[in-house]
Protein backbone atom coordinates (compact mmCIF):
# COMPACT_ATOMS: atom_id res chain seq x y z
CA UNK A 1 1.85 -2.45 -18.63
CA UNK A 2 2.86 -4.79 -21.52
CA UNK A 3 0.06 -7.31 -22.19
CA UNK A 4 1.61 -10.38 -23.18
CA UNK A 5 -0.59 -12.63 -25.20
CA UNK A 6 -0.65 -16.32 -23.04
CA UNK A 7 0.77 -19.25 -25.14
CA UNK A 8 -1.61 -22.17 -25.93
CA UNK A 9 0.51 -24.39 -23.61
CA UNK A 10 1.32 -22.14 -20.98
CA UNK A 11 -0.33 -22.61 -17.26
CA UNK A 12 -2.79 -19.99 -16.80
CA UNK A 13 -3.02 -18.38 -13.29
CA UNK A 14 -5.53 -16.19 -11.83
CA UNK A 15 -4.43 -13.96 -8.51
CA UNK A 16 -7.15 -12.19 -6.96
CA UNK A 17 -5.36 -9.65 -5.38
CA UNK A 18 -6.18 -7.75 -2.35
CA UNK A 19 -8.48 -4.83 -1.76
CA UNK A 20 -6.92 -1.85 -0.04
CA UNK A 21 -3.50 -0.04 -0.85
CA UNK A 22 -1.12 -1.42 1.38
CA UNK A 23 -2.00 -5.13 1.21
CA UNK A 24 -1.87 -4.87 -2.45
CA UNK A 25 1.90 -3.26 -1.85
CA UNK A 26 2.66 -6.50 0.97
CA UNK A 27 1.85 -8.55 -2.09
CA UNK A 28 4.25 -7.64 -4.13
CA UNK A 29 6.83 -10.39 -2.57
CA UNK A 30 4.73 -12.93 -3.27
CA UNK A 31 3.74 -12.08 -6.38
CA UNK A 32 8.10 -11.88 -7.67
CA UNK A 33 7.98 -15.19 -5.79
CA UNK A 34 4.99 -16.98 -8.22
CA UNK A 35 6.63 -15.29 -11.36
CA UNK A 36 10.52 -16.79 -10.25
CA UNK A 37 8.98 -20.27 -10.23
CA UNK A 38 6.55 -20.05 -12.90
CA UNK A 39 8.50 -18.18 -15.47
CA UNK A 40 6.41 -19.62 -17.92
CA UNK A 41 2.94 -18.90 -17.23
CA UNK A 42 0.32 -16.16 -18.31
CA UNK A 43 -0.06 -14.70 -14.69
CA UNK A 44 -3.11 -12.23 -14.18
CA UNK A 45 -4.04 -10.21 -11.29
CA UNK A 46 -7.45 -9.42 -10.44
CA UNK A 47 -7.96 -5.84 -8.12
CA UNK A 48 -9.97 -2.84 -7.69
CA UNK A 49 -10.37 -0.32 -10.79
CA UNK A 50 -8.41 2.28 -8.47
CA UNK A 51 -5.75 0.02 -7.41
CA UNK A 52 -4.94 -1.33 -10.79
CA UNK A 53 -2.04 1.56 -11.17
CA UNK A 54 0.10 0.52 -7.99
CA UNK A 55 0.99 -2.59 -9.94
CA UNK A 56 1.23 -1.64 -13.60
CA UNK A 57 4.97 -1.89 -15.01
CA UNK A 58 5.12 -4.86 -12.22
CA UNK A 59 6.66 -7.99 -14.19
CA UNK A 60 5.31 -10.61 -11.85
CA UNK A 61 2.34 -10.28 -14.01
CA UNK A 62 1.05 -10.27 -17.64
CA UNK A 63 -2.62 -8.55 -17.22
CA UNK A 64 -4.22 -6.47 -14.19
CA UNK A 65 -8.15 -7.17 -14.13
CA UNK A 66 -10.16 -4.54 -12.74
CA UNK A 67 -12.98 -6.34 -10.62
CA UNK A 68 -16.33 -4.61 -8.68
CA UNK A 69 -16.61 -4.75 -5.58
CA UNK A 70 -19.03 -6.52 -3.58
CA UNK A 71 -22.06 -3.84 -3.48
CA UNK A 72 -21.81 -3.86 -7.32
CA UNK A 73 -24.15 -6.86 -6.93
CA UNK A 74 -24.14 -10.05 -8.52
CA UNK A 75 -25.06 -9.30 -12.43
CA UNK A 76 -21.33 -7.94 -12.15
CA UNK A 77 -19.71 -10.61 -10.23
CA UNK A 78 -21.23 -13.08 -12.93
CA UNK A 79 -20.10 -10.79 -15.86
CA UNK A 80 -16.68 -10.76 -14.43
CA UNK A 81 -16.65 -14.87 -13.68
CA UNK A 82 -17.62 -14.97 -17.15
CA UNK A 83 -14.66 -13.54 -18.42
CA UNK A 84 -12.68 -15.54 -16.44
CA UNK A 85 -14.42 -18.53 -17.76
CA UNK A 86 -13.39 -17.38 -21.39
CA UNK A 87 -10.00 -17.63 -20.82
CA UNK A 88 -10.12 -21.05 -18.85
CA UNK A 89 -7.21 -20.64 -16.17
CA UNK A 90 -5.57 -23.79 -14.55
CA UNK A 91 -5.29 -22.18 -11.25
CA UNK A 92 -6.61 -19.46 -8.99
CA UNK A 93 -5.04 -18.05 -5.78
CA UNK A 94 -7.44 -16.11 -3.76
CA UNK A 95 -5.47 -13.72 -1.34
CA UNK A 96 -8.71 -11.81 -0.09
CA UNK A 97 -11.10 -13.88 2.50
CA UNK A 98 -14.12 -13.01 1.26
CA UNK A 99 -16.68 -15.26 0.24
CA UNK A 100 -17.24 -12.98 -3.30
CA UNK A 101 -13.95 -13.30 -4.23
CA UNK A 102 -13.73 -17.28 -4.08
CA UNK A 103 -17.47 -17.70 -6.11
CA UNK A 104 -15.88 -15.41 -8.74
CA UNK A 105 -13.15 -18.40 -9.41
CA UNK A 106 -15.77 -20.89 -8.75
CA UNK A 107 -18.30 -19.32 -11.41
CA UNK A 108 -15.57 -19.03 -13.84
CA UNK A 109 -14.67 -22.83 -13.72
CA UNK A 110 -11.12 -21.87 -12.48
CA UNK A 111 -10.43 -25.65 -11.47
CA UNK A 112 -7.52 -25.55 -8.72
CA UNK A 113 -8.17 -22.78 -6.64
CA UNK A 114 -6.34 -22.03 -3.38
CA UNK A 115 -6.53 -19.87 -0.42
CA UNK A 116 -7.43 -19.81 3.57
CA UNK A 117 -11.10 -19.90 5.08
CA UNK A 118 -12.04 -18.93 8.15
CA UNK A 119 -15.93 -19.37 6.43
CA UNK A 120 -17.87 -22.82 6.15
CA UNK A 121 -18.94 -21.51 2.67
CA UNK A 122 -15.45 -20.25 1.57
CA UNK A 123 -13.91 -23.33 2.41
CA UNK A 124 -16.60 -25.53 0.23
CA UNK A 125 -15.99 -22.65 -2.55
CA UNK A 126 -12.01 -23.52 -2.76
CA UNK A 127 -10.16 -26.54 -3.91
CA UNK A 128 -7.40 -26.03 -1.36
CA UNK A 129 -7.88 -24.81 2.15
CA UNK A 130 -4.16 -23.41 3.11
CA UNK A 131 -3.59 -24.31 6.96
CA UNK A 132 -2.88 -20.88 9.10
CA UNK A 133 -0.17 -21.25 11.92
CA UNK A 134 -1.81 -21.29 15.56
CA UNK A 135 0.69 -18.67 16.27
CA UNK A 136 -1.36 -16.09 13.64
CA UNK A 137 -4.54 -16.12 15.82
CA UNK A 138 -7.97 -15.59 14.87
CA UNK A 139 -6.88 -11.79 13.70
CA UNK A 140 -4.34 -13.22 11.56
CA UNK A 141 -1.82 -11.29 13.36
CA UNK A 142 0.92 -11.67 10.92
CA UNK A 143 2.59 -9.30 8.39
CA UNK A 144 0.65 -9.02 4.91
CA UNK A 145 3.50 -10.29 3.63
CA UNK A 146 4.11 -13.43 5.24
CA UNK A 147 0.40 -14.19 4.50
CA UNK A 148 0.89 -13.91 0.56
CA UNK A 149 3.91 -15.72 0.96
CA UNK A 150 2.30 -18.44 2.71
CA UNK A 151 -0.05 -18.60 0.00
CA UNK A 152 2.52 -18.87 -2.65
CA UNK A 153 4.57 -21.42 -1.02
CA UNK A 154 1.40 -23.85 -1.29
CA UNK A 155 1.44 -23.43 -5.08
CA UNK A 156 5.61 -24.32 -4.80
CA UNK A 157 6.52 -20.88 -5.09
CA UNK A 158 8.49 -19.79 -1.96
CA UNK A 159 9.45 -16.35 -1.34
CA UNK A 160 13.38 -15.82 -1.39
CA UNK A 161 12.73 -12.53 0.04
CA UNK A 162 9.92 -10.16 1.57
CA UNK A 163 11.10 -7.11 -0.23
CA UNK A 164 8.85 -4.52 -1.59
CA UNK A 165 8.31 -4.84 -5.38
CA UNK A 166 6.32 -1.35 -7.42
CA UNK A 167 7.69 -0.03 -10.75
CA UNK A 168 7.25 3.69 -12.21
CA UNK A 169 6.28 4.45 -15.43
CA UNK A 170 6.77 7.12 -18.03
CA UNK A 171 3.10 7.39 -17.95
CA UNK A 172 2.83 8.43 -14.53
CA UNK A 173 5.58 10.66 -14.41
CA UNK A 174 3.86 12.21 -16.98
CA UNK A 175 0.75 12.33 -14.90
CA UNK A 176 2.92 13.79 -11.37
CA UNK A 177 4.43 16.32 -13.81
CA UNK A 178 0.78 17.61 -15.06
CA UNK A 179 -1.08 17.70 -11.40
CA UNK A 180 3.02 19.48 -10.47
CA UNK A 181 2.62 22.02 -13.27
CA UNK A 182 -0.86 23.62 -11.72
CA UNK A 183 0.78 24.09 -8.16
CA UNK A 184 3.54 26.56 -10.22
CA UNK A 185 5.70 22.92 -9.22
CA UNK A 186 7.77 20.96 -11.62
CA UNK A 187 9.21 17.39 -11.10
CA UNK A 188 13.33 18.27 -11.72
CA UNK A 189 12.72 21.17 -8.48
CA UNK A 190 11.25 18.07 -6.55
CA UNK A 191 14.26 15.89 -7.74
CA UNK A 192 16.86 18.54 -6.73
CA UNK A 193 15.70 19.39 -3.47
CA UNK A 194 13.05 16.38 -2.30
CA UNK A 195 10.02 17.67 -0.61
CA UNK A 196 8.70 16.85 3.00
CA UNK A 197 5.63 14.90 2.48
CA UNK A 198 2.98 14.84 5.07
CA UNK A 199 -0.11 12.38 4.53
CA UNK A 200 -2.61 13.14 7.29
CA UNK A 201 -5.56 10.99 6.03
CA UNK A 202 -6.48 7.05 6.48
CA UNK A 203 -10.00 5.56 4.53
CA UNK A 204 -9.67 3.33 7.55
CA UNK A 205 -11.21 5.62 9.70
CA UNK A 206 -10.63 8.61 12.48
CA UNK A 207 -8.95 6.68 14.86
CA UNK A 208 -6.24 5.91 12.93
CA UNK A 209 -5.57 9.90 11.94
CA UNK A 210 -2.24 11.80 14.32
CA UNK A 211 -4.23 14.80 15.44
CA UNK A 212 -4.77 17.50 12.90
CA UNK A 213 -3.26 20.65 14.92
CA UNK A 214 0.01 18.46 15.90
CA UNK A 215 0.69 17.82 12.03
CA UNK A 216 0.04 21.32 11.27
CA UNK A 217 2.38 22.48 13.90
CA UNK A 218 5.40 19.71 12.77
CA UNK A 219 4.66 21.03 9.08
CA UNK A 220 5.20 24.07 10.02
CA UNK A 221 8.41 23.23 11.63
CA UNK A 222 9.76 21.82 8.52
CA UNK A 223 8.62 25.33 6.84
CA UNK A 224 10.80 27.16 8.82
CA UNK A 225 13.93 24.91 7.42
CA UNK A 226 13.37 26.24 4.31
CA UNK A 227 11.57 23.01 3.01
CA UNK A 228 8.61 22.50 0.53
CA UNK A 229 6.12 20.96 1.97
CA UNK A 230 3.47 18.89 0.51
CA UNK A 231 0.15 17.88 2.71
CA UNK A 232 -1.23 14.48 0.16
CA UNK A 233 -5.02 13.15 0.55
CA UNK A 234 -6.81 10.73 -1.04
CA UNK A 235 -10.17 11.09 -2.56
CA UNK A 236 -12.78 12.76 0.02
CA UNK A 237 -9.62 13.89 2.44
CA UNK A 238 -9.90 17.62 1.21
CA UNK A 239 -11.50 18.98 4.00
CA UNK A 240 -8.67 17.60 6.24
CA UNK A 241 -5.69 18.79 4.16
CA UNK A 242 -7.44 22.31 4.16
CA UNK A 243 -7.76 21.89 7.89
CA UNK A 244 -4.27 21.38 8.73
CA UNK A 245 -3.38 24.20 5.34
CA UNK A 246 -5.33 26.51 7.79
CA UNK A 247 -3.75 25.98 11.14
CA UNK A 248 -0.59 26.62 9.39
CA UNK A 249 1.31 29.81 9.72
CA UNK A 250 3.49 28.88 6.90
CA UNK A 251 2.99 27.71 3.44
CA UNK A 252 2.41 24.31 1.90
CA UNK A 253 1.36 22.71 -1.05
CA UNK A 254 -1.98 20.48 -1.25
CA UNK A 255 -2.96 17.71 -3.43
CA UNK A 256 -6.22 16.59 -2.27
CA UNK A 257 -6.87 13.50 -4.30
CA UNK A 258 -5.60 15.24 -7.41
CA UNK A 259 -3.28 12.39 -8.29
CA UNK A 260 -4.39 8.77 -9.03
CA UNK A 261 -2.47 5.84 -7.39
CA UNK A 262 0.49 5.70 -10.44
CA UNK A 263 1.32 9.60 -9.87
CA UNK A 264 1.46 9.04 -6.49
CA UNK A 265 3.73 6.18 -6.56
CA UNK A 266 6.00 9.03 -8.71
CA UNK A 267 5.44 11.68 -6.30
CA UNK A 268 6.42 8.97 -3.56
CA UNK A 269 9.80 7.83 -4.81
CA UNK A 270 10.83 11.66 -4.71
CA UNK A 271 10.27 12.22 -1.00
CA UNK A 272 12.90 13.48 1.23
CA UNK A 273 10.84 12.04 4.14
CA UNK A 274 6.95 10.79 4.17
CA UNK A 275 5.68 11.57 7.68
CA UNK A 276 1.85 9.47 8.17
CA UNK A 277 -0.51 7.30 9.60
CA UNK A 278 -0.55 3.83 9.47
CA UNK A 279 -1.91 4.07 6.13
CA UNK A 280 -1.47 2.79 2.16
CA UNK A 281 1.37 5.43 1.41
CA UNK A 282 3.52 4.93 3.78
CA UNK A 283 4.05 0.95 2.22
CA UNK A 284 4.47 3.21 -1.53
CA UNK A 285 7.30 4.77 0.44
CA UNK A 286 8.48 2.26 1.89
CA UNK A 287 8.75 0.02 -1.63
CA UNK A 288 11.18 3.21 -3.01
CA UNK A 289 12.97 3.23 0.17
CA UNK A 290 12.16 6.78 1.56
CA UNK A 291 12.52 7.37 5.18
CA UNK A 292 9.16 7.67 6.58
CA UNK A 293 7.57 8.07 10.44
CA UNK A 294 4.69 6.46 11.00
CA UNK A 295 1.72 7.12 14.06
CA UNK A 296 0.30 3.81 15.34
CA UNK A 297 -3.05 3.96 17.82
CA UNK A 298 -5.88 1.49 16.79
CA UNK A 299 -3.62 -1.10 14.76
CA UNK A 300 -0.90 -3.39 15.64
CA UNK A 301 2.20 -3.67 14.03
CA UNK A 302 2.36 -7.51 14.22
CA UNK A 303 -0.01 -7.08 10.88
CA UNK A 304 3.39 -4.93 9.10
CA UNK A 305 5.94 -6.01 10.34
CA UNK A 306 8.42 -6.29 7.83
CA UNK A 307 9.88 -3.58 5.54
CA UNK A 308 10.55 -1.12 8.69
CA UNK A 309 14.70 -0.58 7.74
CA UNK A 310 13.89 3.19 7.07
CA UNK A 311 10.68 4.10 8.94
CA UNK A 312 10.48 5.23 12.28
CA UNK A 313 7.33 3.62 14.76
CA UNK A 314 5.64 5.73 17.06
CA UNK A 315 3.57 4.64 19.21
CA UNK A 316 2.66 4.87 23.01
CA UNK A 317 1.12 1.41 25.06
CA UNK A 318 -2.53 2.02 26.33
CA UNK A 319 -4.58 -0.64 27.63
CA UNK A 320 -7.23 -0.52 25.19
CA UNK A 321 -4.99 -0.88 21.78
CA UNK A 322 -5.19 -2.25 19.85
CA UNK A 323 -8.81 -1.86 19.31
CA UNK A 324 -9.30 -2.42 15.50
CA UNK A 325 -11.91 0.26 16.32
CA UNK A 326 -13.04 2.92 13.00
CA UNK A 327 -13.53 5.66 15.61
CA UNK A 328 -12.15 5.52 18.84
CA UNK A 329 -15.08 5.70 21.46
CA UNK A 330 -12.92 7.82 24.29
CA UNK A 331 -10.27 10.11 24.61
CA UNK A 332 -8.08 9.12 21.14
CA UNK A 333 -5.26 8.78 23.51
CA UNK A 334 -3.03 6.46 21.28
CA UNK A 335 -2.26 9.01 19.46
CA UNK A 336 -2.95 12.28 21.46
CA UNK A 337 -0.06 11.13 23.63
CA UNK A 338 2.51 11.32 20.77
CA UNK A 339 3.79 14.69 20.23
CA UNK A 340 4.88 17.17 18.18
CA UNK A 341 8.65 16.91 19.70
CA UNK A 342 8.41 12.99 19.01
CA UNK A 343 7.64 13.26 15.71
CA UNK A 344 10.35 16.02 14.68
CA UNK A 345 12.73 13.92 16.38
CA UNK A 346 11.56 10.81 15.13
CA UNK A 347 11.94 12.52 11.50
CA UNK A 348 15.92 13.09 12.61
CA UNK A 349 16.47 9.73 13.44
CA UNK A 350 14.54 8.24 10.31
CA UNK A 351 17.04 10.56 8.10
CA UNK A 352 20.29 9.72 9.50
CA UNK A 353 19.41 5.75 9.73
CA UNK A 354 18.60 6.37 5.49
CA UNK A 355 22.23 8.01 5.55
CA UNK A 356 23.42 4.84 7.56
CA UNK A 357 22.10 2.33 5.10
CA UNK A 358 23.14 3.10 1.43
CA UNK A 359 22.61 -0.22 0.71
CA UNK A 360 18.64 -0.06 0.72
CA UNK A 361 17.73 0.69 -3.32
CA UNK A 362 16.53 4.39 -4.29
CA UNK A 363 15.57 6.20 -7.21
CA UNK A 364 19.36 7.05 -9.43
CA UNK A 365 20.29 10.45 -8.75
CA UNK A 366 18.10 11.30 -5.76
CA UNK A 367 19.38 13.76 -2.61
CA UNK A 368 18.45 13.19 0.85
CA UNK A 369 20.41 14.28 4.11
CA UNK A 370 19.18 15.43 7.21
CA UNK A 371 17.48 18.42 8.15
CA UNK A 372 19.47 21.81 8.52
């Protein structure tokens, strides 16, 4: 992204962003709200190394700070509040709720610093406490959203809208087209005839994951209509990509962690459909508008709730969910009770609702349609 040098009088504003994918896509609102009213200021967002690509090109801020994370220890954490001290900010939001991520502001003499505490300690770390409705709960069951925004309307920087905000670059085209080229693939073939994207993974844990032999069966449905399909993983989610690649009678192309978070976003915005767990791609898909259907078990969707015009929800009401749980301790019924059927039909309705609503913004020159 453009670094652009902060005037002597301009405010100074440090946003600690938050730590996983989607929340750091859910922020996006709030962070075009803060740049609308403070067109002004030298804006910089703080995130993990690996995250840093899912907002560069994004003009609601100047820099993107990579930050450790916690088991980095504190040498780092002072290293880091040290450069923050160099650069003497006016004010700090802190969107995390970690303890770490309020002493970094603290240590680097950020003065007005803002966020909510649910910890004794955070709360003597900030300068501002923000209030949380009742209605949120002690899970803060609200969309990601709506919590930035809250935020951000503290500061005097309402959101207008909730909309998704992520930008593509030239750079990470670049990088989609190289990781495209050594799977015989280039980027114009995916733009003339989008691919069926299947994303079976989710760092959060087993219990969030659709069964493996269901998506190898649906992917292999959407084989046999002629389409290319593409099974997407994360770092470490190889051996589950090659799991489903084997069940498969039919071909399919894998990239197992092959493409960092900015050639995703590219490969993304090209989708025909993204079929996945409740996990961070489906909010990159959802930013560029792509139909998408998404498995719910462990999660509720009180937490992402907003952004849903073009993804379908599937999900089936046990008594135990949502659990919040990393493995599910039973039967992994939540999601064993969602078919294959429900998911290829879910897929038909997700495609003719995108046909329904031109409105919603995609990428220039991009097909779609339903399945034939």
């Amino acid at each position: 992204m453009t670094v652009r040098t902060p005037e002597r009088s301009a405010e100074r504003i440090l946003v600690r962003c938050p730590n996983w994918l989607g929340d750091v896509v859910m922020s996006t609102p709030g962070l075009r709200a803060l740049r609308r009213a403070k067109p002004e200021a030298w804006i910089v967002g703080q995130l993990p190394p690996a995250l840093v690509p899912v907002l560069e090109g994004n003009e609601s801020l100047d820099e993107l700070w990579p930050v450790s994370s916690r088991s980095a220890g504190w040498t780092a954490l002072r290293h880091e509040a040290r450069r923050v001290a160099e650069f003497a900010f006016d004010r700090g939001i802190v969107i995390p709720e970690s303890i770490s991520s309020a002493l970094r502001m603290r240590w680097g003499r950020v003065p007005r610093t803002i966020g909510y505490a649910r910890d004794p300690l955070r709360r003597r770390l900030l300068s501002e406490v923000v209030p949380t409705p009742r209605e949120w709960g002690p899970k803060r069951l609200v969309s990601r959203e709506r919590f930035v925004a809250g935020l951000m309307d503290a500061v005097g920087a309402p959101a207008e809208d909730l909309r998704l905000d992520l930008v593509v670059t030239k750079d990470e085209e670049t990088r989609l087209d190289l990781v495209l080229e050594g799977q015989g693939l280039g980027r114009c073939e995916l733009e003339n005839d989008p691919p069926i994207v299947l994303a079976p993974g989710a760092s959060f844990g087993d219990s969030k994951r659709w069964p493996l032999e269901y998506y190898a069966e649906l992917a292999d449905r959407f084989a046999n209509r002629d389409r290319l399909v593409i099974l997407l993983g994360g770092p470490g989610e190889g051996a589950i990509l090659a799991a489903i690649a084997t069940r498969m009678k039919s071909r399919s192309v894998l990239l197992d962690g092959s493409l960092d978070l900015g050639a995703l976003k590219a490969l993304l915005r090209l989708a025909r459909i993204l079929i996945a767990n409740d996990a961070g791609a489906r909010h990159v898909a959802a930013a560029f508008g792509v139909p998408s259907v998404i498995f719910f078990g462990p999660t509720s969707l009180e937490k992402t709730a907003n952004n849903l015009d073009r993804i379908e929800i599937l999900e089936r009401s046990h008594d135990c969910r949502p659990c919040y749980l990393r493995a599910c301790p039973i039967d992994h019924r939540c999601l064993r009770t969602i078919s294959v059927d429900d998911a290829e039909a879910a897929a038909f309705r997700a495609l003719r609702l995108a046909e329904q609503a031109p409105a919603l913004a995609r990428r220039p020159g991009r097909t779609g349609g339903v399945f034939r």
